[in-house]
C-alpha atoms as a PDB file:
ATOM      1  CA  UNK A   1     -22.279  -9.236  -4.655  1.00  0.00           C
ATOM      2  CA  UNK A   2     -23.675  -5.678  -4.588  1.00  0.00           C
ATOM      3  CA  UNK A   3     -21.230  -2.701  -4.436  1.00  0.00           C
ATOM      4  CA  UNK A   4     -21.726   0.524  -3.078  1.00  0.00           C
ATOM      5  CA  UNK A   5     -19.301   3.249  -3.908  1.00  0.00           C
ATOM      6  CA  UNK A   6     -16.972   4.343  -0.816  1.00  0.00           C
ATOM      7  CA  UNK A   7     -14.348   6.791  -2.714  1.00  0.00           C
ATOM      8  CA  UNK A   8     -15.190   8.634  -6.218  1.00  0.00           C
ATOM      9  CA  UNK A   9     -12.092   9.000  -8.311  1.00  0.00           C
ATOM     10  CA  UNK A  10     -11.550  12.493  -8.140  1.00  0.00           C
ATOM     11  CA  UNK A  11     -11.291  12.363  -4.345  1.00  0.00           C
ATOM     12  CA  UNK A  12      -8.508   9.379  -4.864  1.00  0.00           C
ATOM     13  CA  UNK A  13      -6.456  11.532  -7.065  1.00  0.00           C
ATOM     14  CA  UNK A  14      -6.715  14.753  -5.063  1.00  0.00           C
ATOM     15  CA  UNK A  15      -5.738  12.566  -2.219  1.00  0.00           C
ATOM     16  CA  UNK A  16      -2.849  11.012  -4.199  1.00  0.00           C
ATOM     17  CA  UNK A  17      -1.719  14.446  -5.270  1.00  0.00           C
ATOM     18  CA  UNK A  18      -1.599  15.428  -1.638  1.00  0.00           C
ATOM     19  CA  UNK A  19       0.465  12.396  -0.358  1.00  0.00           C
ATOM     20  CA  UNK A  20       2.648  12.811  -2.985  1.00  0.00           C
ATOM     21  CA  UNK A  21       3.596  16.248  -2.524  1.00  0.00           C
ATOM     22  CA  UNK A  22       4.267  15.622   1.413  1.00  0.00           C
ATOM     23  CA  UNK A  23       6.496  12.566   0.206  1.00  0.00           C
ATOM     24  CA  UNK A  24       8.241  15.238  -2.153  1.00  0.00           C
ATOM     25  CA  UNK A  25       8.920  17.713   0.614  1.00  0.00           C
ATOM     26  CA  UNK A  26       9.784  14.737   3.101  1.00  0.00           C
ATOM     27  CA  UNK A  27      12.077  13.318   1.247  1.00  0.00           C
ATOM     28  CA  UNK A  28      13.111  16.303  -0.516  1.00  0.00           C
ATOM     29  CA  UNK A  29      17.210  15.594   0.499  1.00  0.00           C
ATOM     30  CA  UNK A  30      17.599  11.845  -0.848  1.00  0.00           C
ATOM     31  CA  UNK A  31      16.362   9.465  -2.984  1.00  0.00           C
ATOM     32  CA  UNK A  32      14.577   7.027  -1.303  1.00  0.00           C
ATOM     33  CA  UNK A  33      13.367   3.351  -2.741  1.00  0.00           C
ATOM     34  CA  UNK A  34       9.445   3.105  -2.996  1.00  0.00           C
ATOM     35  CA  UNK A  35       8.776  -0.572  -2.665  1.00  0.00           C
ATOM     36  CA  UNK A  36       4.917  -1.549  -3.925  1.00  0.00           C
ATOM     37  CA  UNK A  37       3.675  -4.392  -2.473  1.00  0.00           C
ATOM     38  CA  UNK A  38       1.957  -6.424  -5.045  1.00  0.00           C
ATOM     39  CA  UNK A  39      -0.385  -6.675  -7.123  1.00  0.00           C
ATOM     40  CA  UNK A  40      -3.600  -4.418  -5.484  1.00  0.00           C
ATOM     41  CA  UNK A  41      -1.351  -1.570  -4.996  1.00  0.00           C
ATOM     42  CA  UNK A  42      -0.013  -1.569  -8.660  1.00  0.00           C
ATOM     43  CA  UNK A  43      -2.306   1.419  -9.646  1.00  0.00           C
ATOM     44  CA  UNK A  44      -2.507   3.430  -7.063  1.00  0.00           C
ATOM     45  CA  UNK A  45       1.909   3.578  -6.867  1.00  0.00           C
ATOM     46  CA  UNK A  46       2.265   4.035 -10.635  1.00  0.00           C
ATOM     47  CA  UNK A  47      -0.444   7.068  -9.773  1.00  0.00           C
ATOM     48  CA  UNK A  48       1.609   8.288  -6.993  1.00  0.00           C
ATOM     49  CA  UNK A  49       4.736   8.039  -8.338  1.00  0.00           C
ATOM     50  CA  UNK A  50       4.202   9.949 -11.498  1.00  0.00           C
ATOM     51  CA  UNK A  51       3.017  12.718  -9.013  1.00  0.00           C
ATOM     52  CA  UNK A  52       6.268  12.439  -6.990  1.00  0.00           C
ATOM     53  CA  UNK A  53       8.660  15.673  -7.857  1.00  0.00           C
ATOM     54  CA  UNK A  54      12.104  13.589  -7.111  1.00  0.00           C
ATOM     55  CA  UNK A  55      13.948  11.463  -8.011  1.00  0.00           C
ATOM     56  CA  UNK A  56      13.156   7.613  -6.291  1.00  0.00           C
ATOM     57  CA  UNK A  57      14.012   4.453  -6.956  1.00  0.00           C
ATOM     58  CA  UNK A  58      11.368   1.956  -7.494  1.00  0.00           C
ATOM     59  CA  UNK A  59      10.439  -2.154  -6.583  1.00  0.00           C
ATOM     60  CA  UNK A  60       8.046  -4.493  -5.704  1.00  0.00           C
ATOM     61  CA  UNK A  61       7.768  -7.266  -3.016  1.00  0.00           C
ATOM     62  CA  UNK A  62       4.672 -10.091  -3.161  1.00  0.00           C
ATOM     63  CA  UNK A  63       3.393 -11.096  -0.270  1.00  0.00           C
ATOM     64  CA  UNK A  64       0.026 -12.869   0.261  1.00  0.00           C
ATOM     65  CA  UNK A  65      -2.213 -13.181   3.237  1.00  0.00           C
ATOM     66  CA  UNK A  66      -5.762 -13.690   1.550  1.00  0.00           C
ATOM     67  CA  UNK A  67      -5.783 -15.971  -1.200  1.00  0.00           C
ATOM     68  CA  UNK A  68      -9.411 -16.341  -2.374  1.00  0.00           C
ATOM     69  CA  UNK A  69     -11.058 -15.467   1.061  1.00  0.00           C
ATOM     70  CA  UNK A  70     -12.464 -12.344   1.976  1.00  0.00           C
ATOM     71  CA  UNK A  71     -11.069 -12.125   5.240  1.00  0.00           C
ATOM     72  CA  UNK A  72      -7.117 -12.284   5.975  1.00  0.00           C
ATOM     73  CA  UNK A  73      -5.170 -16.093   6.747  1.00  0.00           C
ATOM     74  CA  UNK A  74      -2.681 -14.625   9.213  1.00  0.00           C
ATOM     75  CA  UNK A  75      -0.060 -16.401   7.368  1.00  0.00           C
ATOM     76  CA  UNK A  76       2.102 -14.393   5.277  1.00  0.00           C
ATOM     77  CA  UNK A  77       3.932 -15.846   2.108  1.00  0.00           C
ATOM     78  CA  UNK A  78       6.678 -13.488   0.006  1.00  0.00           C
ATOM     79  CA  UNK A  79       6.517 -14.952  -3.022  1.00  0.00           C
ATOM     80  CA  UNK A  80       8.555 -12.410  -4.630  1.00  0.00           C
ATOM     81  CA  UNK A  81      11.468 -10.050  -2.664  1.00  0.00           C
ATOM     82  CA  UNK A  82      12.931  -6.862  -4.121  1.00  0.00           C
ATOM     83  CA  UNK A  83      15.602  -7.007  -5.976  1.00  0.00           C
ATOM     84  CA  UNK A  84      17.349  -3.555  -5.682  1.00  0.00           C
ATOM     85  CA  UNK A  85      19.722  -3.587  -2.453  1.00  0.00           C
ATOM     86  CA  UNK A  86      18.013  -2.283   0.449  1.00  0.00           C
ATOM     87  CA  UNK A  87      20.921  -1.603   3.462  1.00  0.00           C
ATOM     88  CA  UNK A  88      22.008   2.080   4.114  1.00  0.00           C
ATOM     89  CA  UNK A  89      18.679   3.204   1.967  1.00  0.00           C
ATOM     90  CA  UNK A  90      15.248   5.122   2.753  1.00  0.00           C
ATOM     91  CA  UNK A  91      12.422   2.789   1.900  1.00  0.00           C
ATOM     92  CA  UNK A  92       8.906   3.833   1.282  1.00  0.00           C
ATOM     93  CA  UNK A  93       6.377   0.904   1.727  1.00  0.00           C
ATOM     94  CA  UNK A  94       3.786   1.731  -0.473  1.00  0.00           C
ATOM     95  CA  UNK A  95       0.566  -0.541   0.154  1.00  0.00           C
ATOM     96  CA  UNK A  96      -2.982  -0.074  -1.267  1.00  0.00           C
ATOM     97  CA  UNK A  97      -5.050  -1.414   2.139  1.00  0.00           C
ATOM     98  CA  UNK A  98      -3.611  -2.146   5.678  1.00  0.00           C
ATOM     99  CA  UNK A  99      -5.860  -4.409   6.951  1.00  0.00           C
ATOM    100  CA  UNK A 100      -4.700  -6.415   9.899  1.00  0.00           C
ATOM    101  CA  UNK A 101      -1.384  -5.164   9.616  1.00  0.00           C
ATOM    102  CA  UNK A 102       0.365  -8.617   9.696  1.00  0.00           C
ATOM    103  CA  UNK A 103       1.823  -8.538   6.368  1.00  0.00           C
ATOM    104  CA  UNK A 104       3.406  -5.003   6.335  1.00  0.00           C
ATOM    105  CA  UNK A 105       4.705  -5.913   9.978  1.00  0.00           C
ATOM    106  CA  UNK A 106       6.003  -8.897   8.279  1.00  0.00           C
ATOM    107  CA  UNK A 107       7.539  -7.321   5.530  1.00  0.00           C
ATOM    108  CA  UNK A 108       9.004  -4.263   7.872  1.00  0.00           C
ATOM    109  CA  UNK A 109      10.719  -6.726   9.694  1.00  0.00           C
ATOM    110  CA  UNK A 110      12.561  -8.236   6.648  1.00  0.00           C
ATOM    111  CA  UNK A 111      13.776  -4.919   5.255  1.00  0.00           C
ATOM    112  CA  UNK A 112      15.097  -3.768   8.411  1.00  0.00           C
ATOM    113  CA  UNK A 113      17.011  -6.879   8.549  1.00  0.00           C
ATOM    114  CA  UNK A 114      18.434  -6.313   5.302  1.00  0.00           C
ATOM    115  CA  UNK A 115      20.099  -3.184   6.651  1.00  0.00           C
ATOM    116  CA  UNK A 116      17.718  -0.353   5.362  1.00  0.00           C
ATOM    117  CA  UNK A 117      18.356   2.883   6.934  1.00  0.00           C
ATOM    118  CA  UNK A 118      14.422   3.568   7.386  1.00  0.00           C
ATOM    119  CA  UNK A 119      11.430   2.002   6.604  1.00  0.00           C
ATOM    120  CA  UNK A 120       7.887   4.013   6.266  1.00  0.00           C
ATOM    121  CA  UNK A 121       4.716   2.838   5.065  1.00  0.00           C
ATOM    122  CA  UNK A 122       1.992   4.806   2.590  1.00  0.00           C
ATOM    123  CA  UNK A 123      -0.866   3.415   2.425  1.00  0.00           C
ATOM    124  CA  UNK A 124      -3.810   4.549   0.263  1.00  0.00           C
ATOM    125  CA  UNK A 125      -6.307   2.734   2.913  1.00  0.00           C
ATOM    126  CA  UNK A 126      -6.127   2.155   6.511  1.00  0.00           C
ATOM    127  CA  UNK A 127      -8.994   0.191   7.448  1.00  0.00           C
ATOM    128  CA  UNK A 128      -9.280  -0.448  11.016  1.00  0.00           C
ATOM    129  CA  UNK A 129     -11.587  -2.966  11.907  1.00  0.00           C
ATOM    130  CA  UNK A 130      -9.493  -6.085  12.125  1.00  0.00           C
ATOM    131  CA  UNK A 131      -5.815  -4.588  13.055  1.00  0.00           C
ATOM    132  CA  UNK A 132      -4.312  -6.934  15.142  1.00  0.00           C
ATOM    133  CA  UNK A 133      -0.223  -5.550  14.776  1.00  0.00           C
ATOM    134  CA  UNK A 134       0.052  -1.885  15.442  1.00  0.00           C
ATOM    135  CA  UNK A 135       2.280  -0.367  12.108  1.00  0.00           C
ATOM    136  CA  UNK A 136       2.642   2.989  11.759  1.00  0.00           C
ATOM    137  CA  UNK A 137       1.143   4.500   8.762  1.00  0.00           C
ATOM    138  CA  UNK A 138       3.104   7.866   7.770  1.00  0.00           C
ATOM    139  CA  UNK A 139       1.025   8.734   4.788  1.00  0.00           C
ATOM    140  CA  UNK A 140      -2.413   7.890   4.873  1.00  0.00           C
ATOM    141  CA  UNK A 141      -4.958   8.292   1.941  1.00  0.00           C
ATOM    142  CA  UNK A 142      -8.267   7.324   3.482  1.00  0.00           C
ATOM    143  CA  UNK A 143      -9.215   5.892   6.683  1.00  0.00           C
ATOM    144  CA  UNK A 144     -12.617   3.473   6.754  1.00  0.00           C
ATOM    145  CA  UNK A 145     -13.889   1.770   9.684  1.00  0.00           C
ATOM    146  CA  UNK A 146     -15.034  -1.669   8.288  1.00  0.00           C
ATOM    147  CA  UNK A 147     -16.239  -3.347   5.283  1.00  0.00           C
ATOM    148  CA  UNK A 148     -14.338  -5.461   2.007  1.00  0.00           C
ATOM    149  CA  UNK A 149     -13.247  -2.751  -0.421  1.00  0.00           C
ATOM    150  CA  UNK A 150     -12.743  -2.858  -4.216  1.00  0.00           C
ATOM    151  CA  UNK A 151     -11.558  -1.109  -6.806  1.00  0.00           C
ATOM    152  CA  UNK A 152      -8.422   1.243  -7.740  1.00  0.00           C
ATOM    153  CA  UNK A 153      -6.112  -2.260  -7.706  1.00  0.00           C
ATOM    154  CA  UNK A 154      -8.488  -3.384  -4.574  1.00  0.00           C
ATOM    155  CA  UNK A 155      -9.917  -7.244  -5.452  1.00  0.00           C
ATOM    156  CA  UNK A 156     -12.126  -9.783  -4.340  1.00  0.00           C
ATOM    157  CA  UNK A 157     -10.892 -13.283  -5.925  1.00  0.00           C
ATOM    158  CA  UNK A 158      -9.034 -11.190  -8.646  1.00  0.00           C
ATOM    159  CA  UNK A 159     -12.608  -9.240  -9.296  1.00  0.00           C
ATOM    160  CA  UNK A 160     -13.008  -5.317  -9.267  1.00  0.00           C
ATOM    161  CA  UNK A 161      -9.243  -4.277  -9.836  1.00  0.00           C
ATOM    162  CA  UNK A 162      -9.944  -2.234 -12.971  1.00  0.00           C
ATOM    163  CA  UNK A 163     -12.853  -0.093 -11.528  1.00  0.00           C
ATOM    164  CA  UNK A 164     -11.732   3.849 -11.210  1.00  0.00           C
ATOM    165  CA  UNK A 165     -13.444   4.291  -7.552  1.00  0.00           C
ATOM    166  CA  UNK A 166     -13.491   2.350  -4.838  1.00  0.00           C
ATOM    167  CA  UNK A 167     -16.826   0.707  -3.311  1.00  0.00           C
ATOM    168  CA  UNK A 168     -17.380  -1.848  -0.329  1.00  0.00           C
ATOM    169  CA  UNK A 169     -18.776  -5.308  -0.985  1.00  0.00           C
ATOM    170  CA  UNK A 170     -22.334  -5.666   0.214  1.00  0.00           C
END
């Protein structure tokens, strides 16, 4: 597959400077719990939260909804939870692509279960061409219209993670 780049790197960290410094100022009376969802958004929160100016908590969850397809299964797996107790806390959802929207509506759901006090999502991309559950997205890094992205923790069948920008798969 042929890639075309989307997103040059120093865009993506200007933009993750940016959504880390509203988080700071957001947030600015509490400590709240960023939870990554793994494993595409594993560079892109360790980016973020270095940028962060207070004090958070961190964890991951795992969920799955793609395996080695291209396109998403509908069918959401958590193959691993977090770990850290979540009820009376501020969780931060931090996801590198919402895509159909299934999984962090899926994951939402489950947190707010578990008692936590709030639950909003940052998400480096918000592509819209195949949402199918409305979430809301309260810090956005980059909006695209269509197309399978890679790179900056973004993969195709494990492929493209390490690349500095982003591109879409021709």
């Amino acid at each position: 597959m042929k890639k075309e780049l989307l997103i040059p790197r120093e865009k993506i960290h200007a933009r993750v400077k940016d959504l880390a410094d509203q988080i700071s100022s957001d947030y600015r009376d509490s400590e709240p719990i960023l939870v990554g969802v793994l494993k595409g958004v594993i560079i892109f929160f360790a980016d973020l939260i270095r940028e962060i100016t207070l004090s958070t908590k961190m964890d991951f969850i795992r969920a799955a909804s793609y395996g080695s397809e291209t396109a998403s299964s509908g069918k959401i797996r958590i193959t691993k939870d977090v770990e850290l107790p979540v009820a009376g806390e501020q969780i931060l959802l931090v996801e590198d692509i919402v895509d159909t929207g299934l999984t962090l509506s899926h994951i939402m759901a489950n947190l707010k279960e578990k008692g936590a006090e709030s639950v909003r999502i940052c998400a480096l991309i918000d592509k819209l061409e195949r949402r199918s559950v409305d979430v809301p997205i309260h810090y956005c890094g980059f909006q695209v219209k269509e197309g399978f992205i890679v790179g900056y923790g973004l993969d195709c069948n494990e492929r493209y993670r390490h690349l500095s920008d982003i591109y879409v798969l021709k």
